[in-house]
C-alpha atoms as a PDB file:
ATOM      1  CA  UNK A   1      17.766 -22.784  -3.223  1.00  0.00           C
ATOM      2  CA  UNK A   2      19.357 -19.495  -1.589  1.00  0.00           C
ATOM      3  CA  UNK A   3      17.413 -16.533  -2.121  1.00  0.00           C
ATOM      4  CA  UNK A   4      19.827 -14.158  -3.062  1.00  0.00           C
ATOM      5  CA  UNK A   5      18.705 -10.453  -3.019  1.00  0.00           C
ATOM      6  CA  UNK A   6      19.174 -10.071  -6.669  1.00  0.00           C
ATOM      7  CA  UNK A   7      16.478 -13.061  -6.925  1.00  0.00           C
ATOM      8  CA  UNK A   8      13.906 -11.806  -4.450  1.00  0.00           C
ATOM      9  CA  UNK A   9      14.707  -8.133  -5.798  1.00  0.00           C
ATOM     10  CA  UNK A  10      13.324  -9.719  -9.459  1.00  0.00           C
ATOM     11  CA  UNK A  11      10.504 -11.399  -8.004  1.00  0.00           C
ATOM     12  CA  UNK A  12       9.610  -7.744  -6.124  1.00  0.00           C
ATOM     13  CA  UNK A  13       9.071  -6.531 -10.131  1.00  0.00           C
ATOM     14  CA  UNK A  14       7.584  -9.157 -10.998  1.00  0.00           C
ATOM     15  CA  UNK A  15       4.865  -9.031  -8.750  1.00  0.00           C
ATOM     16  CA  UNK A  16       4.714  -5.163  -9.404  1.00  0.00           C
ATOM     17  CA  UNK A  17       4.788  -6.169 -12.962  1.00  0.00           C
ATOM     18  CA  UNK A  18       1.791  -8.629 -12.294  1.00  0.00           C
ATOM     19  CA  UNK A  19      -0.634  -6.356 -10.532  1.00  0.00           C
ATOM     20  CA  UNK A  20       0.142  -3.072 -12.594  1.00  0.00           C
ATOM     21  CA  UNK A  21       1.156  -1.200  -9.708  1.00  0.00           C
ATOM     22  CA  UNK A  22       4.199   0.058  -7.172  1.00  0.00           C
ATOM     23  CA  UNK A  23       4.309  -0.918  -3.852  1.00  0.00           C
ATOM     24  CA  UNK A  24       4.377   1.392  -0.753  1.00  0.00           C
ATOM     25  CA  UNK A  25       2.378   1.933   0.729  1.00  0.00           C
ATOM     26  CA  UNK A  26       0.290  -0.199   3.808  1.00  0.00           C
ATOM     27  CA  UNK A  27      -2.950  -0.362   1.671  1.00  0.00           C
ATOM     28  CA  UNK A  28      -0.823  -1.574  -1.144  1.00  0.00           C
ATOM     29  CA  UNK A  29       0.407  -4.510   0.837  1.00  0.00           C
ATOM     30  CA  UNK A  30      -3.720  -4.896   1.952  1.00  0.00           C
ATOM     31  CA  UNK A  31      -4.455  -5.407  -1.459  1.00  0.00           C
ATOM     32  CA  UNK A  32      -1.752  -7.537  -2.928  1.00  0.00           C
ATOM     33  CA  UNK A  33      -2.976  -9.886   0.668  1.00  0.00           C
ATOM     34  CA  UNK A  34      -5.856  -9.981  -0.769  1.00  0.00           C
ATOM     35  CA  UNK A  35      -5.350 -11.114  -4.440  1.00  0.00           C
ATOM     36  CA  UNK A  36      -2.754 -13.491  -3.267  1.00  0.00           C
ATOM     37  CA  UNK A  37      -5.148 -15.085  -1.027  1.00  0.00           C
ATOM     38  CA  UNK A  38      -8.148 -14.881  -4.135  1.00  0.00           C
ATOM     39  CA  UNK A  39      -5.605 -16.265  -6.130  1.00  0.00           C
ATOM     40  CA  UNK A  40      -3.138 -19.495  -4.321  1.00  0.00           C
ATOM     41  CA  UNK A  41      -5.874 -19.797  -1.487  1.00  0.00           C
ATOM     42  CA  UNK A  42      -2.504 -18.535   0.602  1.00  0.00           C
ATOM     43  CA  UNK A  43      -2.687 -15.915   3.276  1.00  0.00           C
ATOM     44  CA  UNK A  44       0.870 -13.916   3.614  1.00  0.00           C
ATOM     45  CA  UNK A  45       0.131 -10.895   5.939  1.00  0.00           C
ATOM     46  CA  UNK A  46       0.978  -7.193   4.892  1.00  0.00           C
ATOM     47  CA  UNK A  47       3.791  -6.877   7.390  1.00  0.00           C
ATOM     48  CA  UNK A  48       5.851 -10.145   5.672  1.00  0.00           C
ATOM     49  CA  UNK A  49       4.956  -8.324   2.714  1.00  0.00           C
ATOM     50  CA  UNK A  50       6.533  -4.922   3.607  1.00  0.00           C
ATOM     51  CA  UNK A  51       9.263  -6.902   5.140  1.00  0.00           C
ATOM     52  CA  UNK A  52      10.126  -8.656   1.406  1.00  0.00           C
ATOM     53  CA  UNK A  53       9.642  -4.711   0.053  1.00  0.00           C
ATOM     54  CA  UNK A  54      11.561  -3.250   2.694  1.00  0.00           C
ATOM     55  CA  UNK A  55       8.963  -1.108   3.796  1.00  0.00           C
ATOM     56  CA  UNK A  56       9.459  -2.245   7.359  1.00  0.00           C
ATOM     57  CA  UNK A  57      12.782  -1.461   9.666  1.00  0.00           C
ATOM     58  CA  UNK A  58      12.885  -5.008  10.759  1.00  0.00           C
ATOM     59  CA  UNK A  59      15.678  -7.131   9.248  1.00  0.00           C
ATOM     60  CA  UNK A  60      13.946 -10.767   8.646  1.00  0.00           C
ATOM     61  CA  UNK A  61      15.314 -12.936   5.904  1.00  0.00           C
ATOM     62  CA  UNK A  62      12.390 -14.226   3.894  1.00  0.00           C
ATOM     63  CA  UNK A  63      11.397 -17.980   4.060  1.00  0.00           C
ATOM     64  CA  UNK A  64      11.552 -20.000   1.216  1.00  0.00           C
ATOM     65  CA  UNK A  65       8.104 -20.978   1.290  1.00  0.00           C
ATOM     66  CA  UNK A  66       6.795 -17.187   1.816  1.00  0.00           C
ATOM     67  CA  UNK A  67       8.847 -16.433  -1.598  1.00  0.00           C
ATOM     68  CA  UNK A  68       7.341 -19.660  -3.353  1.00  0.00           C
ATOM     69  CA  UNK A  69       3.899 -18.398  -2.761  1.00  0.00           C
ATOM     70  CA  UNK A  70       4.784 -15.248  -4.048  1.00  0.00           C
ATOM     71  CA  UNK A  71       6.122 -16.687  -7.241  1.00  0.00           C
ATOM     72  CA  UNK A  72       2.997 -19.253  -7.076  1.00  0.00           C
ATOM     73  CA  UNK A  73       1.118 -16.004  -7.370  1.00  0.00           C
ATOM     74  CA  UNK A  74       2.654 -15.140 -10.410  1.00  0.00           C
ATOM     75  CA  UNK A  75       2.188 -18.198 -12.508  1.00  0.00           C
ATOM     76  CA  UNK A  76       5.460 -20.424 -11.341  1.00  0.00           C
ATOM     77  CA  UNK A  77       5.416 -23.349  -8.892  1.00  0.00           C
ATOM     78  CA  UNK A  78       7.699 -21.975  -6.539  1.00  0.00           C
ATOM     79  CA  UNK A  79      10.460 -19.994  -6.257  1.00  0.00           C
ATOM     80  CA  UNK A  80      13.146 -22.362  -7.663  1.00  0.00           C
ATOM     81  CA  UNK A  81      10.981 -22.525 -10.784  1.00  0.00           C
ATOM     82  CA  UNK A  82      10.923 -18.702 -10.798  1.00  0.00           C
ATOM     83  CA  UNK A  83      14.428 -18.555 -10.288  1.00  0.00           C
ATOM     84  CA  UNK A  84      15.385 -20.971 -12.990  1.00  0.00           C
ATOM     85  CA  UNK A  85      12.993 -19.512 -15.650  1.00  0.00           C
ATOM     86  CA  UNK A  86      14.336 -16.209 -14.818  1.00  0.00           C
ATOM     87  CA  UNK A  87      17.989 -17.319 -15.226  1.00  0.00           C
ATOM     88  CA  UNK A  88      17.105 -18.618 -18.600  1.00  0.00           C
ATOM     89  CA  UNK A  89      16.027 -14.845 -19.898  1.00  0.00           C
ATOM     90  CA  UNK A  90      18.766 -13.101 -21.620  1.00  0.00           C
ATOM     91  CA  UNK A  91      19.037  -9.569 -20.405  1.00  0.00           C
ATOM     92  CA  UNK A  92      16.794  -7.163 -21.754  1.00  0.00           C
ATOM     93  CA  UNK A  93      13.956  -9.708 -21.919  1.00  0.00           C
ATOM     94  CA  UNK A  94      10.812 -10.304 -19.755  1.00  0.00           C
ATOM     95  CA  UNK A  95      10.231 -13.813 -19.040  1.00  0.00           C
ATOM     96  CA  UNK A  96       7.384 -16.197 -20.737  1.00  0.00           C
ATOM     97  CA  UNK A  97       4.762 -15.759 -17.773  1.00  0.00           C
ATOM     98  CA  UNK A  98       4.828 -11.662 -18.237  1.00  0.00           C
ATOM     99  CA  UNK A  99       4.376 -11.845 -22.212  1.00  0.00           C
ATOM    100  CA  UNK A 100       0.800 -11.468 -21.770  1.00  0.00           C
ATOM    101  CA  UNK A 101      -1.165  -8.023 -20.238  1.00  0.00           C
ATOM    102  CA  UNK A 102      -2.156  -7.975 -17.226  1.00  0.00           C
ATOM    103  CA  UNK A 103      -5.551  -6.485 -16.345  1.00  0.00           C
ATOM    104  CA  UNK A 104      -6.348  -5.878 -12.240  1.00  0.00           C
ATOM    105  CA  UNK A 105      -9.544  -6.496 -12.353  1.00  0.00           C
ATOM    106  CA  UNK A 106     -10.964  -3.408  -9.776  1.00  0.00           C
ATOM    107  CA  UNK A 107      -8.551  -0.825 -11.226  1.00  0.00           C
ATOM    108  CA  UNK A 108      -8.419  -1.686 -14.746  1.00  0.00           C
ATOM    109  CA  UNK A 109     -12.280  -2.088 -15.721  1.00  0.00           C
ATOM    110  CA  UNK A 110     -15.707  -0.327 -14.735  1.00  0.00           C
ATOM    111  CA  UNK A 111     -19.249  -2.017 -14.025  1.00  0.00           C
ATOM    112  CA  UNK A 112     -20.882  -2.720 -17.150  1.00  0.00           C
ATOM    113  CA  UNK A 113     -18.129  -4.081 -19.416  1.00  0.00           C
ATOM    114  CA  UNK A 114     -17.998  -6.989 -21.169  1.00  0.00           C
ATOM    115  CA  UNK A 115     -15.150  -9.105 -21.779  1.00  0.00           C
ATOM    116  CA  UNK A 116     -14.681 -12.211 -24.270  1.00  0.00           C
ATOM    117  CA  UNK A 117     -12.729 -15.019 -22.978  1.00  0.00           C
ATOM    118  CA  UNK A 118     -11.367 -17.544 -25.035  1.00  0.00           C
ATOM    119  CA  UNK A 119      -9.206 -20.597 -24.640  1.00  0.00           C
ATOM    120  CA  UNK A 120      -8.455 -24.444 -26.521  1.00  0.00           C
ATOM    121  CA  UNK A 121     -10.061 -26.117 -27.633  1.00  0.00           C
ATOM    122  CA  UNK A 122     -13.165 -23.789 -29.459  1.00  0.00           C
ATOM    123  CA  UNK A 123     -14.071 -22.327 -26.085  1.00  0.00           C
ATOM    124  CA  UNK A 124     -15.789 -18.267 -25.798  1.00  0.00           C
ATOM    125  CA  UNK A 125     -16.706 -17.048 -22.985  1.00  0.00           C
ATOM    126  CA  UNK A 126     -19.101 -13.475 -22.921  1.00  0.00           C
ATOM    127  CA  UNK A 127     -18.747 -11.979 -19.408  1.00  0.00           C
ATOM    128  CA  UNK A 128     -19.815  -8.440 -17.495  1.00  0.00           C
ATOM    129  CA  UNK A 129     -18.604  -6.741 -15.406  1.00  0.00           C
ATOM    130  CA  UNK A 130     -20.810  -6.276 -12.137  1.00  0.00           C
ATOM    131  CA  UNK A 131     -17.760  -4.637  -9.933  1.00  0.00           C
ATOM    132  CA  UNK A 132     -16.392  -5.728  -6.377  1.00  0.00           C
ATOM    133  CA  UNK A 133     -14.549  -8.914  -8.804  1.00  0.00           C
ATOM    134  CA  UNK A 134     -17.746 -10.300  -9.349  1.00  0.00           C
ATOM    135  CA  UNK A 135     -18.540 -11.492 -12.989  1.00  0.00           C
ATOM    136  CA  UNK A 136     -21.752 -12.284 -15.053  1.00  0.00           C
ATOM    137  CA  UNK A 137     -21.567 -14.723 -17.525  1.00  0.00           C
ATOM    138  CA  UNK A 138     -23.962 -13.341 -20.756  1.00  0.00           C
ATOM    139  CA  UNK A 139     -22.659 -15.950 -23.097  1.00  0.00           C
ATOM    140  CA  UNK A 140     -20.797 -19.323 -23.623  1.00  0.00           C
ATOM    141  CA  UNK A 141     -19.985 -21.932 -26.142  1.00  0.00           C
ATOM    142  CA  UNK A 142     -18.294 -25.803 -25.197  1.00  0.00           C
ATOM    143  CA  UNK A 143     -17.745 -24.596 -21.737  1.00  0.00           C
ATOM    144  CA  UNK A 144     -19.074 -25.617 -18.156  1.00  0.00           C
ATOM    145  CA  UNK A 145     -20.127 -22.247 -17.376  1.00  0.00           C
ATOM    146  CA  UNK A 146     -23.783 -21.050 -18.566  1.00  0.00           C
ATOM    147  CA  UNK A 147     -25.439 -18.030 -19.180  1.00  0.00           C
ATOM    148  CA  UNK A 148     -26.589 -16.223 -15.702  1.00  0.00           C
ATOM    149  CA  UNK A 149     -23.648 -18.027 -13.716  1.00  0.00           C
ATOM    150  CA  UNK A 150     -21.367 -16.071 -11.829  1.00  0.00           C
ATOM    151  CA  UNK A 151     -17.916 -15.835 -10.659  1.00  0.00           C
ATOM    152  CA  UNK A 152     -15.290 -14.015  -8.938  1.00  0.00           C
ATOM    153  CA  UNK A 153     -11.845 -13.177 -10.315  1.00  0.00           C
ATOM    154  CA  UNK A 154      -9.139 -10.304  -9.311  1.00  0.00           C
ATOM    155  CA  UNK A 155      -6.872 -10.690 -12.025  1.00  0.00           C
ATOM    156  CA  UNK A 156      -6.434 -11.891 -15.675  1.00  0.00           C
ATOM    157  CA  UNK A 157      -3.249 -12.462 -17.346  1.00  0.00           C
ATOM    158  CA  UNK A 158      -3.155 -12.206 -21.590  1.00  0.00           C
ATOM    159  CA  UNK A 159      -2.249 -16.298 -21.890  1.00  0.00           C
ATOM    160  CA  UNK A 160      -1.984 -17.687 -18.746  1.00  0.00           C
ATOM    161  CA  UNK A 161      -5.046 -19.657 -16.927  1.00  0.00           C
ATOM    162  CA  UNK A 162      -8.021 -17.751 -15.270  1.00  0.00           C
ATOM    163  CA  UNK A 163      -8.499 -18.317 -11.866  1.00  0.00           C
ATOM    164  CA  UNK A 164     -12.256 -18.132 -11.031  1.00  0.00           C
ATOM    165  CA  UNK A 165     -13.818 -18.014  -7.430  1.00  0.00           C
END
């Protein structure tokens, strides 16, 4: 696969897209380190992030595998998969993956609030909030998790799977 700059320029919004923010400056790149990290177990730095955003003067083409782990981050399995979903959306539309909200866990909620979970087959989740990404869970039916367990997560996605630390 080429990554053509109309391709990594879509994958730019969709991260954007995915964490509910714009991307500029070096704290920005810190963070989206971070949850990248939380969330693929893969470490890309903030300066080959800036590069990919053009934050940087240095002229680097981005590796394939540095733009696979983006698109890893954002639900795909790597960037041809992003780039042949995203091929496949007429223009206008927002592909599959982005159909359900995002919430950014440490800018979108406050210590103390609860959450319900649910997924297939009959399975509710009751969780709080206890900041920092850290999670308490107050309730749970046909799930491995019990009440007083506790987790980590930076982001969940509307629809997609929940990626717990």
């Amino acid at each position: 696969m080429i990554a053509t700059n109309e391709n990594i320029a879509a994958l730019r919004h969709s991260v954007e897209q995915a964490i509910d923010r714009k991307l500029l400056t070096p704290k920005d790149f810190d963070l989206l380190s971070s949850r990248i990290f939380a969330r693929v177990g893969e470490l890309l730095s903030r300066n080959t992030l800036r590069r990919i955003w053009g934050t940087l003067d240095e002229k680097h083409e981005p590796r394939l595998s540095t733009l696979s782990i983006l698109a890893r981050f954002i639900g795909y399995a790597d960037f041809d998969a992003y780039v042949n979903k995203s091929t496949l959306v007429g223009e206008g539309e927002s592909s599959t993956f982005m159909m359900g909200r995002v919430l950014s866990v440490e800018d979108g909620l406050t210590r103390g609030d609860r959450l319900r979970l649910t997924w297939h087959p009959g399975r509710i989740c009751d969780v709080e909030y206890n900041g920092g990404q850290h999670f308490l869970v107050i309730r749970s039916e046909n799930t491995c998790l019990l009440p007083g367990n506790t987790f980590l997560c930076s982001i969940i996605i509307e629809g997609q799977p929940l990626y717990l630390d």
